[in-house]
N, C-alpha and C. Protein backbone atom coordinates (compact mmCIF):
# COMPACT_ATOMS: atom_id res chain seq x y z
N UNK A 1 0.57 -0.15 -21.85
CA UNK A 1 -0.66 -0.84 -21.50
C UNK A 1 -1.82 -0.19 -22.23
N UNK A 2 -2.68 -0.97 -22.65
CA UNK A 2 -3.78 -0.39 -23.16
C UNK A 2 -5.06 -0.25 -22.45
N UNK A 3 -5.46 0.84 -22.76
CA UNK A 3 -6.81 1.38 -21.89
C UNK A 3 -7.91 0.39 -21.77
N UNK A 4 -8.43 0.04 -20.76
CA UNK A 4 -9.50 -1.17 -20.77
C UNK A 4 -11.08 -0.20 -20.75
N UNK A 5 -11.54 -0.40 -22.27
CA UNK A 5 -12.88 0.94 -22.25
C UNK A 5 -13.73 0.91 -21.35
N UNK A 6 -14.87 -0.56 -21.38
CA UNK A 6 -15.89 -0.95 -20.34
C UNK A 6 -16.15 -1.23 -18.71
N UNK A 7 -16.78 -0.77 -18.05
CA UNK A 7 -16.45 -1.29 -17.03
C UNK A 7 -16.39 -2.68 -16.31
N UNK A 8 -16.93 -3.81 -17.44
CA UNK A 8 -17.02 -4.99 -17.08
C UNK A 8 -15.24 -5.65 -17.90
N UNK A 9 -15.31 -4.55 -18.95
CA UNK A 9 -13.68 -4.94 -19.16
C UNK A 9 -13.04 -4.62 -18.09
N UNK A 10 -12.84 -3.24 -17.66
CA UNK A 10 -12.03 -3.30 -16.68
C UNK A 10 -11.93 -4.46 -15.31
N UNK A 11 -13.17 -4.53 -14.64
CA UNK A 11 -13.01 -5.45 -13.66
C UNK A 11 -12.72 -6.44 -14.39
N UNK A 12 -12.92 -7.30 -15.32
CA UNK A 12 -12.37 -8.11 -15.75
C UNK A 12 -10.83 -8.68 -15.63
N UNK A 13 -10.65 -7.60 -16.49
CA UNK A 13 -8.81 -6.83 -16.05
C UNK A 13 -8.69 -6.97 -14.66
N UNK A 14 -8.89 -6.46 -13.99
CA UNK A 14 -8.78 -6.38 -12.61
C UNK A 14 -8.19 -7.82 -12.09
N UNK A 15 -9.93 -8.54 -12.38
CA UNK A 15 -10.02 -9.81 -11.43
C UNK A 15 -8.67 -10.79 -12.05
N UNK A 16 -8.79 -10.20 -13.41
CA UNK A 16 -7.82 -11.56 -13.95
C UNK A 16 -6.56 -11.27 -13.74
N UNK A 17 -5.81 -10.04 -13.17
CA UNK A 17 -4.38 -9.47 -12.97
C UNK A 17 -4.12 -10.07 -11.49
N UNK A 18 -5.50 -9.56 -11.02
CA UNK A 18 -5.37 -10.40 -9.47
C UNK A 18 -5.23 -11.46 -9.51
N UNK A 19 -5.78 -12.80 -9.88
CA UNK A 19 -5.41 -13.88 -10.26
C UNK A 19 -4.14 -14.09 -10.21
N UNK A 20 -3.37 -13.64 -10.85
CA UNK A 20 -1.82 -13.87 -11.36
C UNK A 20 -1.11 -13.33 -10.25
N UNK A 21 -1.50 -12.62 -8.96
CA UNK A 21 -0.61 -11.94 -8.32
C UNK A 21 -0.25 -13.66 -7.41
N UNK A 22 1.19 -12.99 -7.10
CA UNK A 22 2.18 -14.45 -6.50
C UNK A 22 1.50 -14.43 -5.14
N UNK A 23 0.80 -15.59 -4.70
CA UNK A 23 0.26 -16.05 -3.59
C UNK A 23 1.00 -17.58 -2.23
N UNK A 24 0.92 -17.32 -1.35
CA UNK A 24 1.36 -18.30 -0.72
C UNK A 24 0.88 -20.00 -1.07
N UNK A 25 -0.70 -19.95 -1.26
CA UNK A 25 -1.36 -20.78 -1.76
C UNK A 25 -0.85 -21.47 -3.09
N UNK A 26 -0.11 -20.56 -4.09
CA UNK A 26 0.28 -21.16 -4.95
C UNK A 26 1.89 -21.40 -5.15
N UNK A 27 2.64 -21.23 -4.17
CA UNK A 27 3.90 -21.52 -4.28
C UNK A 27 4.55 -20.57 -3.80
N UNK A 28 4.31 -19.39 -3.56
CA UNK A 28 5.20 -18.57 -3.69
C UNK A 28 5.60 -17.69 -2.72
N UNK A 29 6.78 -17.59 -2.10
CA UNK A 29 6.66 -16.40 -0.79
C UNK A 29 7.03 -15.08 -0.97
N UNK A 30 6.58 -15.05 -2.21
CA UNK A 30 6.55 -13.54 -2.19
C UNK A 30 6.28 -12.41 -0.96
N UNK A 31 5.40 -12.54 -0.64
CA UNK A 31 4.53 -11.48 0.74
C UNK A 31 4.98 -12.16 2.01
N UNK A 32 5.84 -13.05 2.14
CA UNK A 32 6.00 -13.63 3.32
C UNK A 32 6.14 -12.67 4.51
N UNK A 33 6.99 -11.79 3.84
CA UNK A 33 8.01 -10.36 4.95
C UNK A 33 6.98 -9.60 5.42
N UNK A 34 6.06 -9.19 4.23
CA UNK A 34 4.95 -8.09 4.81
C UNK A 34 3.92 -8.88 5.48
N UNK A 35 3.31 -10.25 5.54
CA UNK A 35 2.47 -10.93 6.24
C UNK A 35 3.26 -10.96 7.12
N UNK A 36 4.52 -11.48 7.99
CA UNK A 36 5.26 -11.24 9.11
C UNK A 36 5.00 -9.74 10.11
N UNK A 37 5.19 -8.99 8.51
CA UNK A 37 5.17 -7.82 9.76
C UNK A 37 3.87 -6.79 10.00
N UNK A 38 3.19 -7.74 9.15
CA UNK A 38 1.78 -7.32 9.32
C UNK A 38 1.45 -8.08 10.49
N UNK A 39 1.26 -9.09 11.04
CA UNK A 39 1.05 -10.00 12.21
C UNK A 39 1.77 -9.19 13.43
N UNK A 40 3.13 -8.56 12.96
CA UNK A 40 3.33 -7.94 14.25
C UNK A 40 2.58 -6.68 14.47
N UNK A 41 2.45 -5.92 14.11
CA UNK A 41 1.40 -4.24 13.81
C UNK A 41 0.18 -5.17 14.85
N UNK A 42 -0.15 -6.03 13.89
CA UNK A 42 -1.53 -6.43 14.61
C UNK A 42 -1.08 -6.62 16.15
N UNK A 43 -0.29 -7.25 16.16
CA UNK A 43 0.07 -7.90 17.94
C UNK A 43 0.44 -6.51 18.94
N UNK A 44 1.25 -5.59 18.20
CA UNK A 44 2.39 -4.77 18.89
C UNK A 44 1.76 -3.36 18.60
N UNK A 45 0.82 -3.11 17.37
CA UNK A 45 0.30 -1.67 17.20
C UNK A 45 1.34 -0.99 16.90
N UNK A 46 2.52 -1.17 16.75
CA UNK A 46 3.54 0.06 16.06
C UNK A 46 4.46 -1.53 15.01
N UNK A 47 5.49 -0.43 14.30
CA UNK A 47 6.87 -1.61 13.93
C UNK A 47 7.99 -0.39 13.96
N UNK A 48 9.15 -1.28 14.05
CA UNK A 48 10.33 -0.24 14.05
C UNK A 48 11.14 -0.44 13.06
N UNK A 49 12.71 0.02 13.67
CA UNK A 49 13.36 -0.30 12.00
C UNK A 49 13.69 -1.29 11.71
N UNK A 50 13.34 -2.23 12.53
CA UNK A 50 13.85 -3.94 12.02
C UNK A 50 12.43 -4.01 10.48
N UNK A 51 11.75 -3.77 11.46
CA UNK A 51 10.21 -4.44 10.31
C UNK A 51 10.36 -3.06 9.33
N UNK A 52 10.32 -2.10 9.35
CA UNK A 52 10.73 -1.32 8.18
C UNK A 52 11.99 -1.42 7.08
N UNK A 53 13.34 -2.21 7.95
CA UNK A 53 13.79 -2.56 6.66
C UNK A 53 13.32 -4.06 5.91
N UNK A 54 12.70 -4.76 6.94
CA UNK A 54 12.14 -6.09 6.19
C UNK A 54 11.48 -5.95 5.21
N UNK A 55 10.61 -4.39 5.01
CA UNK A 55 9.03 -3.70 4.55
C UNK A 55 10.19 -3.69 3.20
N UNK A 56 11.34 -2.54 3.51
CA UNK A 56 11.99 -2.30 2.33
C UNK A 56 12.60 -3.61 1.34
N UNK A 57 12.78 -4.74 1.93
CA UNK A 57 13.39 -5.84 1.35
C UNK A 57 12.40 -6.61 0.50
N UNK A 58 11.10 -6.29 0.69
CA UNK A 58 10.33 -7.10 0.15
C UNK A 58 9.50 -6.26 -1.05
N UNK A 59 9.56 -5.11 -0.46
CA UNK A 59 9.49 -3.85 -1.57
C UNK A 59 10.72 -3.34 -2.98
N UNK A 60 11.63 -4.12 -2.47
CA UNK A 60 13.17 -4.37 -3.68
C UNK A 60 13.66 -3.07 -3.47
N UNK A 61 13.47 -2.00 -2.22
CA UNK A 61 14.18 -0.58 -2.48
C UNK A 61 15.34 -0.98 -1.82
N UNK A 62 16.16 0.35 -2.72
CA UNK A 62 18.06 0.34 -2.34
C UNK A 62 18.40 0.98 -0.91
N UNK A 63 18.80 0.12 -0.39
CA UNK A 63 18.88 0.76 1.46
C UNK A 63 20.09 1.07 1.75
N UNK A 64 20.69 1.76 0.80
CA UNK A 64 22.31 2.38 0.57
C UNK A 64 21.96 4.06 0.57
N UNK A 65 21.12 4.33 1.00
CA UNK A 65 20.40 6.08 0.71
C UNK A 65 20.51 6.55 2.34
N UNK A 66 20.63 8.02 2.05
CA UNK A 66 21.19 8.68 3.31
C UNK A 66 19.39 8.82 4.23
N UNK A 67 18.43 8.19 3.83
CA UNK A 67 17.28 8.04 4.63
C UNK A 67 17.67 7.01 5.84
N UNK A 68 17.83 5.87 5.41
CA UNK A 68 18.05 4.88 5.64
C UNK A 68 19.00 4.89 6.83
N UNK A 69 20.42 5.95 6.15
CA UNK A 69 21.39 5.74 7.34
C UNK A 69 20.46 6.86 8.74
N UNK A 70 19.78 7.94 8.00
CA UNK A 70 19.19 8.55 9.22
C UNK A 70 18.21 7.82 9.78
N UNK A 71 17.61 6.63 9.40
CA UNK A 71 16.40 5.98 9.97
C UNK A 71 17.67 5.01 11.17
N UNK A 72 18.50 4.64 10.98
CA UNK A 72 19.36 3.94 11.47
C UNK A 72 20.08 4.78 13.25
N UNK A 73 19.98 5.84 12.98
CA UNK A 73 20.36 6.86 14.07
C UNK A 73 19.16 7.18 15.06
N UNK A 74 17.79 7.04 14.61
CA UNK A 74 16.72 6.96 15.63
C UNK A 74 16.65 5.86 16.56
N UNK A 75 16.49 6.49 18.14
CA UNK A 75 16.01 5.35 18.52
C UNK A 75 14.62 4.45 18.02
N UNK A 76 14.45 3.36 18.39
CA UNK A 76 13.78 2.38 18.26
C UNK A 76 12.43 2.64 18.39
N UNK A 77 12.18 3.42 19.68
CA UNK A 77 11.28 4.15 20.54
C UNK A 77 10.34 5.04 19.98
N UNK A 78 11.10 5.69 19.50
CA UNK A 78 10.55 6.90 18.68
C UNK A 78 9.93 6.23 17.35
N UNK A 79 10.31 5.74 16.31
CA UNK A 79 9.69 4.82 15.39
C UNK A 79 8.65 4.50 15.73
N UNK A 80 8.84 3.61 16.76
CA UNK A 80 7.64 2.90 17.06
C UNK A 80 6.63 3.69 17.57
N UNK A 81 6.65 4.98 17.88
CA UNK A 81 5.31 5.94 18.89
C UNK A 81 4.83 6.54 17.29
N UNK A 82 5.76 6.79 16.31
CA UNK A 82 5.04 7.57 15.05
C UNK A 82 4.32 6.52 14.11
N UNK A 83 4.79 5.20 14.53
CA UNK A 83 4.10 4.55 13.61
C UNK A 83 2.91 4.14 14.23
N UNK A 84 3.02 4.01 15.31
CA UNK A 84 1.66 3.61 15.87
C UNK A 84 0.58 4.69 16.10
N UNK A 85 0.96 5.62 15.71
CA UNK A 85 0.15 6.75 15.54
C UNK A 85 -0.37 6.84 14.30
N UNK A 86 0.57 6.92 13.41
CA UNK A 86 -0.32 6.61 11.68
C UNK A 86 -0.99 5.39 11.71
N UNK A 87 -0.63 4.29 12.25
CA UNK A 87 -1.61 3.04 12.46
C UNK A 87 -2.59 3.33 12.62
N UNK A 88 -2.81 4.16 14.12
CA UNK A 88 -4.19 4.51 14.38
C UNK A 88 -4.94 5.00 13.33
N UNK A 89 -4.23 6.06 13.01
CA UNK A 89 -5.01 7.06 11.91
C UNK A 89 -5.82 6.09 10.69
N UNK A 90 -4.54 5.31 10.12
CA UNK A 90 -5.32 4.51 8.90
C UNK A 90 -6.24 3.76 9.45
N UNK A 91 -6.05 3.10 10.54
CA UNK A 91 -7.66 2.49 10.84
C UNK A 91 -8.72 2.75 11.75
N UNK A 92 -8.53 4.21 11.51
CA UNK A 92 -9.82 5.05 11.78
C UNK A 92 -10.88 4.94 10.88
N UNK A 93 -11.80 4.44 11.75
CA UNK A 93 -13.14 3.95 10.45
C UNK A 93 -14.26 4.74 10.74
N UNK A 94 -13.94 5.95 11.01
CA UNK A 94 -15.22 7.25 11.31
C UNK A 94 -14.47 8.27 10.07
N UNK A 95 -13.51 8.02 9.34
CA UNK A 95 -12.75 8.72 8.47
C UNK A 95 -12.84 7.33 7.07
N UNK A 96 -13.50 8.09 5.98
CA UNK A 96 -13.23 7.25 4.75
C UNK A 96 -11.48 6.88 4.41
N UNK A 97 -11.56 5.90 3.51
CA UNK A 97 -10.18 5.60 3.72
C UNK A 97 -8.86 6.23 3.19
N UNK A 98 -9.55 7.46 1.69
CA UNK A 98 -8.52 8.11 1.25
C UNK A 98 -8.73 9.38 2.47
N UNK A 99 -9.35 9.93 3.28
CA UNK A 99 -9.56 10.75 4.28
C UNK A 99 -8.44 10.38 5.47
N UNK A 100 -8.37 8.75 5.74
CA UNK A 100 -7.57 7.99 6.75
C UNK A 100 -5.77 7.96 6.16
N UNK A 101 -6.18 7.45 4.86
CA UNK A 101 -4.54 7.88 4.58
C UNK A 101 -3.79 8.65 4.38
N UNK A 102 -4.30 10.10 4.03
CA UNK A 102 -4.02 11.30 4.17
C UNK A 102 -3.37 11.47 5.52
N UNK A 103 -4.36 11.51 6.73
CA UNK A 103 -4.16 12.01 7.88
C UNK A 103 -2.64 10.27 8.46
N UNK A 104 -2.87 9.59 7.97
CA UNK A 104 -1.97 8.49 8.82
C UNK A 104 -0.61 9.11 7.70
N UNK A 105 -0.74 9.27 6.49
CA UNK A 105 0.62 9.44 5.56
C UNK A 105 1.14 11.08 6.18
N UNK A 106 0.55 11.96 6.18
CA UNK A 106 0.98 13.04 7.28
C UNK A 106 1.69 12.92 9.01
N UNK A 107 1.53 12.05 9.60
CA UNK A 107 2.04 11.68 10.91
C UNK A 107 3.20 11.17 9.82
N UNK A 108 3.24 10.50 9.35
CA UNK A 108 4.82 9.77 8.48
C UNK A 108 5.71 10.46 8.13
N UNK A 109 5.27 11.77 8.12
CA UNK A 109 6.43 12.64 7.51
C UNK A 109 7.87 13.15 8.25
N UNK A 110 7.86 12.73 9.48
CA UNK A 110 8.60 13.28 9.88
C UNK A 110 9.82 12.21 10.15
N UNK A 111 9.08 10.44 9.83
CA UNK A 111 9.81 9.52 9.59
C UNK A 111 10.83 9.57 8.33
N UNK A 112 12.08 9.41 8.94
CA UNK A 112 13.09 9.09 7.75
C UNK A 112 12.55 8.31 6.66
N UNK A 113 12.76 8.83 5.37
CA UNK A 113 11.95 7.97 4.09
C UNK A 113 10.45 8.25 3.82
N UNK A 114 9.91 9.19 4.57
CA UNK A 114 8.36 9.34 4.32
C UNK A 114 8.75 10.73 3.83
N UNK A 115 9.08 11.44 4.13
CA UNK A 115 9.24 12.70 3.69
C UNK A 115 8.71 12.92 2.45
N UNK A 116 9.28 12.72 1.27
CA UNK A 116 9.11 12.74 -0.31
C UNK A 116 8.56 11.46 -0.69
N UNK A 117 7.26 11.84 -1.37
CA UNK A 117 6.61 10.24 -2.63
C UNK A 117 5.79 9.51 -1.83
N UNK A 118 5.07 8.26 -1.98
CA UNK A 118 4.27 7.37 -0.91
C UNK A 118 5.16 6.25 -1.20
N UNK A 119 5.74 5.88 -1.90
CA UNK A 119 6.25 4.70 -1.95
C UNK A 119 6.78 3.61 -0.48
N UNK A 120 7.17 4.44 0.29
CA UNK A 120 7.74 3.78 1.83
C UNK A 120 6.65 3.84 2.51
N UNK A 121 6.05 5.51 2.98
CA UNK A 121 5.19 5.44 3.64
C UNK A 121 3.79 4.22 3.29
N UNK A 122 3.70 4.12 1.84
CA UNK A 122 2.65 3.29 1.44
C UNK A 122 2.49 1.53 2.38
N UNK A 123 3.61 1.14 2.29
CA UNK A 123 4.14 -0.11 2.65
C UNK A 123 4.39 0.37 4.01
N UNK A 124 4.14 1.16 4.62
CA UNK A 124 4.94 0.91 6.04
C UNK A 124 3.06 1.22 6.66
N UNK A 125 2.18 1.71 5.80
CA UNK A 125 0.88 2.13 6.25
C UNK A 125 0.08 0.88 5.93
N UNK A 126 0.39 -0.04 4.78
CA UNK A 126 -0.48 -0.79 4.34
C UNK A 126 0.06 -2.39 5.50
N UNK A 127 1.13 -2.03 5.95
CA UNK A 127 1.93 -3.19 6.51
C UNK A 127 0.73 -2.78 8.38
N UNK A 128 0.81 -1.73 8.48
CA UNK A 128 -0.16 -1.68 10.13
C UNK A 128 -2.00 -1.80 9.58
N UNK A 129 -2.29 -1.56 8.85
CA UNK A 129 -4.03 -1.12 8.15
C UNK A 129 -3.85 -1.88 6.83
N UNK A 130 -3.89 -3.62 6.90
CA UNK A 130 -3.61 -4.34 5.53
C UNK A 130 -5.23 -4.21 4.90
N UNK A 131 -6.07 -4.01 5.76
CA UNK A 131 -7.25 -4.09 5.03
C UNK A 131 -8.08 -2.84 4.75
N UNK A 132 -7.15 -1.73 4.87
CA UNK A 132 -7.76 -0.42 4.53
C UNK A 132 -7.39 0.17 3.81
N UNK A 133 -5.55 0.16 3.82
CA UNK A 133 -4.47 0.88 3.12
C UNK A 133 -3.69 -0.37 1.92
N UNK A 134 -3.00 0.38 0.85
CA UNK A 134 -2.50 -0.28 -0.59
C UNK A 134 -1.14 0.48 -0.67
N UNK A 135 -0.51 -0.46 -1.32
CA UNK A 135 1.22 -0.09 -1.62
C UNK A 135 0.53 1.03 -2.85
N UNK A 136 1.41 2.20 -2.30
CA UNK A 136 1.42 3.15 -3.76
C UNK A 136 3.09 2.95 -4.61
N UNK A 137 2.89 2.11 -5.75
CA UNK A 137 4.15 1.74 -6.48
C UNK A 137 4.24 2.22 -7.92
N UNK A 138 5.10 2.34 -8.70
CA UNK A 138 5.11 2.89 -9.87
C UNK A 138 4.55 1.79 -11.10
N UNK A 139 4.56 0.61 -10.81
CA UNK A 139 3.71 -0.31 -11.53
C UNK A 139 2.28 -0.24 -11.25
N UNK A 140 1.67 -0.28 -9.94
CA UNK A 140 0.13 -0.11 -9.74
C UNK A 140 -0.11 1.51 -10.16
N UNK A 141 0.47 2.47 -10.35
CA UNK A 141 0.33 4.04 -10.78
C UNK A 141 0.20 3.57 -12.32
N UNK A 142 1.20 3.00 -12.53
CA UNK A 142 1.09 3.19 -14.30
C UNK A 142 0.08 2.62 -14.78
N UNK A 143 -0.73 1.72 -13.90
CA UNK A 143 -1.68 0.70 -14.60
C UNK A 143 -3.10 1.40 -14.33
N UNK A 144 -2.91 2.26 -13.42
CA UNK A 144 -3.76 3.25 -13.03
C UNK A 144 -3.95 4.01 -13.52
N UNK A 145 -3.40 4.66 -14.45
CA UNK A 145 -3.47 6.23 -15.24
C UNK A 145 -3.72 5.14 -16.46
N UNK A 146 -3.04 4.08 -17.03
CA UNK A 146 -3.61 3.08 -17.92
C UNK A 146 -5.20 2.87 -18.24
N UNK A 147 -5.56 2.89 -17.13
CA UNK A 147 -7.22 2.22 -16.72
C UNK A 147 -7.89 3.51 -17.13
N UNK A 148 -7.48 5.09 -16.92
CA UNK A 148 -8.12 6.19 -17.17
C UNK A 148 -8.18 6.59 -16.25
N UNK A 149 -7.35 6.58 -15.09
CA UNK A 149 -7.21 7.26 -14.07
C UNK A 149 -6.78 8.35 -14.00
N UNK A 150 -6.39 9.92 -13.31
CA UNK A 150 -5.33 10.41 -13.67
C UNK A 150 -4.43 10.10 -12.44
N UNK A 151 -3.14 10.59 -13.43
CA UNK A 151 -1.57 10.16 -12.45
C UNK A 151 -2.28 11.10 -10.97
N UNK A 152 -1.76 10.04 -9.64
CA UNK A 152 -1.90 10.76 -8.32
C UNK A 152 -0.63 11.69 -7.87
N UNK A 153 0.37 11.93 -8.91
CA UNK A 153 1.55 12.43 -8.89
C UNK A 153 2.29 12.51 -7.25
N UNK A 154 2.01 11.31 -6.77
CA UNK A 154 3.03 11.25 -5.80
C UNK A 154 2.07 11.44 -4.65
N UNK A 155 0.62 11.74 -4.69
CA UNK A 155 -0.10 11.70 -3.68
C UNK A 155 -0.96 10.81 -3.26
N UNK A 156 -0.75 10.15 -2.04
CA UNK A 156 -1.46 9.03 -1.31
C UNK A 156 -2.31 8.88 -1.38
N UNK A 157 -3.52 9.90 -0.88
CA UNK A 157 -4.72 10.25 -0.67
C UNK A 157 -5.29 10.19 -1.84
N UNK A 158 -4.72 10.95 -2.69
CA UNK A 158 -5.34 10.49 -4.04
C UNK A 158 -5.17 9.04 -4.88
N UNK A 159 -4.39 8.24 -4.55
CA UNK A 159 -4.38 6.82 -5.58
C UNK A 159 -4.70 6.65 -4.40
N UNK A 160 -5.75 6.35 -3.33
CA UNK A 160 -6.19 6.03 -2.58
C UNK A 160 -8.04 5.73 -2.75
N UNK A 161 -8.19 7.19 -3.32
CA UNK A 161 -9.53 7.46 -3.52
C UNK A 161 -9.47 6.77 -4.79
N UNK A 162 -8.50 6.76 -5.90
CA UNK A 162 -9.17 5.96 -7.45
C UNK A 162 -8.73 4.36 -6.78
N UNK A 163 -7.86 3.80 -6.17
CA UNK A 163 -8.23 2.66 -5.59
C UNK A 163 -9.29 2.04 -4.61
N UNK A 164 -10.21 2.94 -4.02
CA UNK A 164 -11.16 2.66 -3.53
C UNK A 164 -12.44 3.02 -4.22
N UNK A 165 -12.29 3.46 -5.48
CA UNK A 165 -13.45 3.69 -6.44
C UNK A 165 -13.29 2.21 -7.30
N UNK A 166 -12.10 1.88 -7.42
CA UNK A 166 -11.96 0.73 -8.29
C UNK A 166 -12.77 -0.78 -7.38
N UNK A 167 -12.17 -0.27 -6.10
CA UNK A 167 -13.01 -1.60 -5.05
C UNK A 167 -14.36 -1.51 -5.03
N UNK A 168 -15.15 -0.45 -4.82
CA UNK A 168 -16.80 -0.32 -5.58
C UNK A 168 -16.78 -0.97 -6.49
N UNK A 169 -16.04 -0.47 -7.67
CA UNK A 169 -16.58 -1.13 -9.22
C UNK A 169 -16.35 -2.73 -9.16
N UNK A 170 -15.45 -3.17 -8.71
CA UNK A 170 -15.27 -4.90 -8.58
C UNK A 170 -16.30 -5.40 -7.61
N UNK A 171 -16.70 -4.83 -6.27
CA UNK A 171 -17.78 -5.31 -5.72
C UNK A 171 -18.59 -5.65 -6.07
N UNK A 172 -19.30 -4.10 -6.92
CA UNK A 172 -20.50 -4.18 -7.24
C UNK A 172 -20.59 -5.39 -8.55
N UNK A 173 -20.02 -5.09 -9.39
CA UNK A 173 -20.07 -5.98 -10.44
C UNK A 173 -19.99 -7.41 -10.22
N UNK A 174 -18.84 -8.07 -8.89
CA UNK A 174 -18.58 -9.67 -8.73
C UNK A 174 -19.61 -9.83 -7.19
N UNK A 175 -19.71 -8.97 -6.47
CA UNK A 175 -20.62 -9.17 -5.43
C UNK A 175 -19.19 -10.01 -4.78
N UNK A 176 -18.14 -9.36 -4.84
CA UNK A 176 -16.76 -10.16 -4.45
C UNK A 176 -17.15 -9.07 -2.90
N UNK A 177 -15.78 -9.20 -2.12
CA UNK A 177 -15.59 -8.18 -1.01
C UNK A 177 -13.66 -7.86 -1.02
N UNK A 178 -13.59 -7.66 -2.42
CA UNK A 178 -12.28 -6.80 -2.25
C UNK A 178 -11.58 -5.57 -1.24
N UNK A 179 -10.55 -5.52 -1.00
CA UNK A 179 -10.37 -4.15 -0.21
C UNK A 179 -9.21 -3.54 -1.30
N UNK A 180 -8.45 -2.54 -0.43
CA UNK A 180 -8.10 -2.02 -1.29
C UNK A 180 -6.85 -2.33 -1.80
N UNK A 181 -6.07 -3.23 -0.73
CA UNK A 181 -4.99 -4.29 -1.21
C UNK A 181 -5.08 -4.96 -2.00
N UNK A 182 -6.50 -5.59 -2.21
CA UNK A 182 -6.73 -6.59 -3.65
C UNK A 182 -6.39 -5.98 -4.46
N UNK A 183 -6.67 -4.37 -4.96
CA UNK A 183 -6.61 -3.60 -5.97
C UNK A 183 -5.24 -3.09 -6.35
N UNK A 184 -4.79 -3.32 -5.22
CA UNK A 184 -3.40 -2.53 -5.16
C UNK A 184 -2.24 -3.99 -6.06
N UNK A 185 -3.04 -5.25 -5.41
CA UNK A 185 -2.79 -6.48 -6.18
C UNK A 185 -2.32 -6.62 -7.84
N UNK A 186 -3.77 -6.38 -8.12
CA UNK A 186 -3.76 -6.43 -9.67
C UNK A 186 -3.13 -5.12 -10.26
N UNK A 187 -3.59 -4.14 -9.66
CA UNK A 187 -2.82 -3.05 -10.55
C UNK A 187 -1.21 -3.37 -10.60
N UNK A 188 -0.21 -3.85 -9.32
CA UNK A 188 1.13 -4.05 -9.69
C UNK A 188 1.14 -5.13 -10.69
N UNK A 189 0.50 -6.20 -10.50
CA UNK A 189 0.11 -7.02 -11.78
C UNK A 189 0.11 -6.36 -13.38
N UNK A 190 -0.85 -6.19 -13.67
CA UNK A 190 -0.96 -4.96 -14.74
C UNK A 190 -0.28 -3.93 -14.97
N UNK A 191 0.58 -3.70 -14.36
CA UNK A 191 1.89 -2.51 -14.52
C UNK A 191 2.79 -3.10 -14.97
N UNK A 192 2.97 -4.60 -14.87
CA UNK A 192 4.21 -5.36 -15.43
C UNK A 192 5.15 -5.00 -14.11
C-alpha cells in the first residue's frame, strides 16, 4: 500500500475505503453475526460462548485451537460476568476511549483467546461498545502503519489511540460524525 502524504488525501482514502466496506444496505450480510450479537450485549450486557463463537465465524478465525476447546470447558456463567465487565469498562465515558480499551482489553485476559494479540478480544469488545471500540485486524494494522502510523505491535490501546486520532481527522475535515468502527471500516478496506 502506498503512503497517502496529505491529510485531505488521507481522509479521502479513508472516506472512499469506507465506501466500499460490504454493507447491509447494499446487498450484503457480511456483519449480520456481529449486528446480532451486538443487539444482544445491548439487551443482555454480557455474551457467552455461543455469541463468541458466532464473533469468531464472522471474523474467519480457525476454532480447531486449544483456546477454543478451553473456552468450551467454562461455564456459561463465568463468560458472561467477564464480559460484562469489560463491557462496562469500554463504555466508560469518564475514561477516553484508548484509556477504556486498555482497562476493558485487561479484564479479557483471563478469557480463553484474549490472553495473546487483540484480535478476539478486539471483536468480542467492539461486539458489547460498537460505538466506542474497533476490530484490531491485520488488514486494518497494515493499512495503518501504511497511512504513517506506527505498527501497535499487538497492542489495543494503542491502534486505539491512532484510530481515534484518525476519527478527529475525518470529522474535522467532513464535519461527518464517524466513530471508531467507521475507521476500523476503511482501514480493513485498505488493507486488502
Amino acid at each position: 500500500m502506498t503512503p497517502v502524504p496529505g491529510q485531505r488525501d488521507l481522509v479521502a482514502a479513508l472516506a472512499e475505503a469506507h465506501s466500499r466496506y460490504p454493507t447491509l444496505e447494499g446487498g450484503s450480510f457480511y456483519d449480520e453475526v456481529l449486528l446480532e450479537v451486538q443487539a444482544r450485549t445491548e439487551r443482555d450486557g454480557a455474551i457467552g460462548k455461543a455469541d463468541i463463537g458466532g464473533l469468531m465465524l464472522w471474523k474467519r478465525l480457525n476454532l480447531s485451537t486449544a483456546w477454543t476447546r478451553e473456552l468450551n470447558e467454562w461455564p456459561d456463567r463465568k463468560v458472561r460476568a467477564i464480559t460484562a465487565e469489560a463491557f462496562e469498562l469500554a463504555r466508560d465515558t469518564d475514561r477516553t476511549i484508548p484509556e477504556a480499551a486498555q482497562a476493558a482489553r485487561s479484564a479479557l485476559l483471563e478469557l480463553p483467546g484474549c490472553q495473546r494479540g487483540a484480535a478476539v478480544a478486539s471483536t468480542v469488545l467492539t461486539a458489547g461498545a460498537p460505538d466506542r471500540m474497533a476490530v484490531y485486524d491485520r488488514r486494518a494494522v497494515a493499512a495503518l502503519v501504511g497511512l504513517g502510523f506506527p505498527d501497535p505491535d499487538g497492542y489495543y490501546s494503542r491502534y486505539m489511540a491512532a484510530v481515534c486520532e484518525l476519527v478527529v481527522k475525518v470529522n474535522v475535515m467532513t464535519g461527518g460524525w464517524w466513530n471508531p468502527r467507521d475507521v476500523d471500516k476503511a482501514l480493513f478496506v485498505l488493507g486488502g
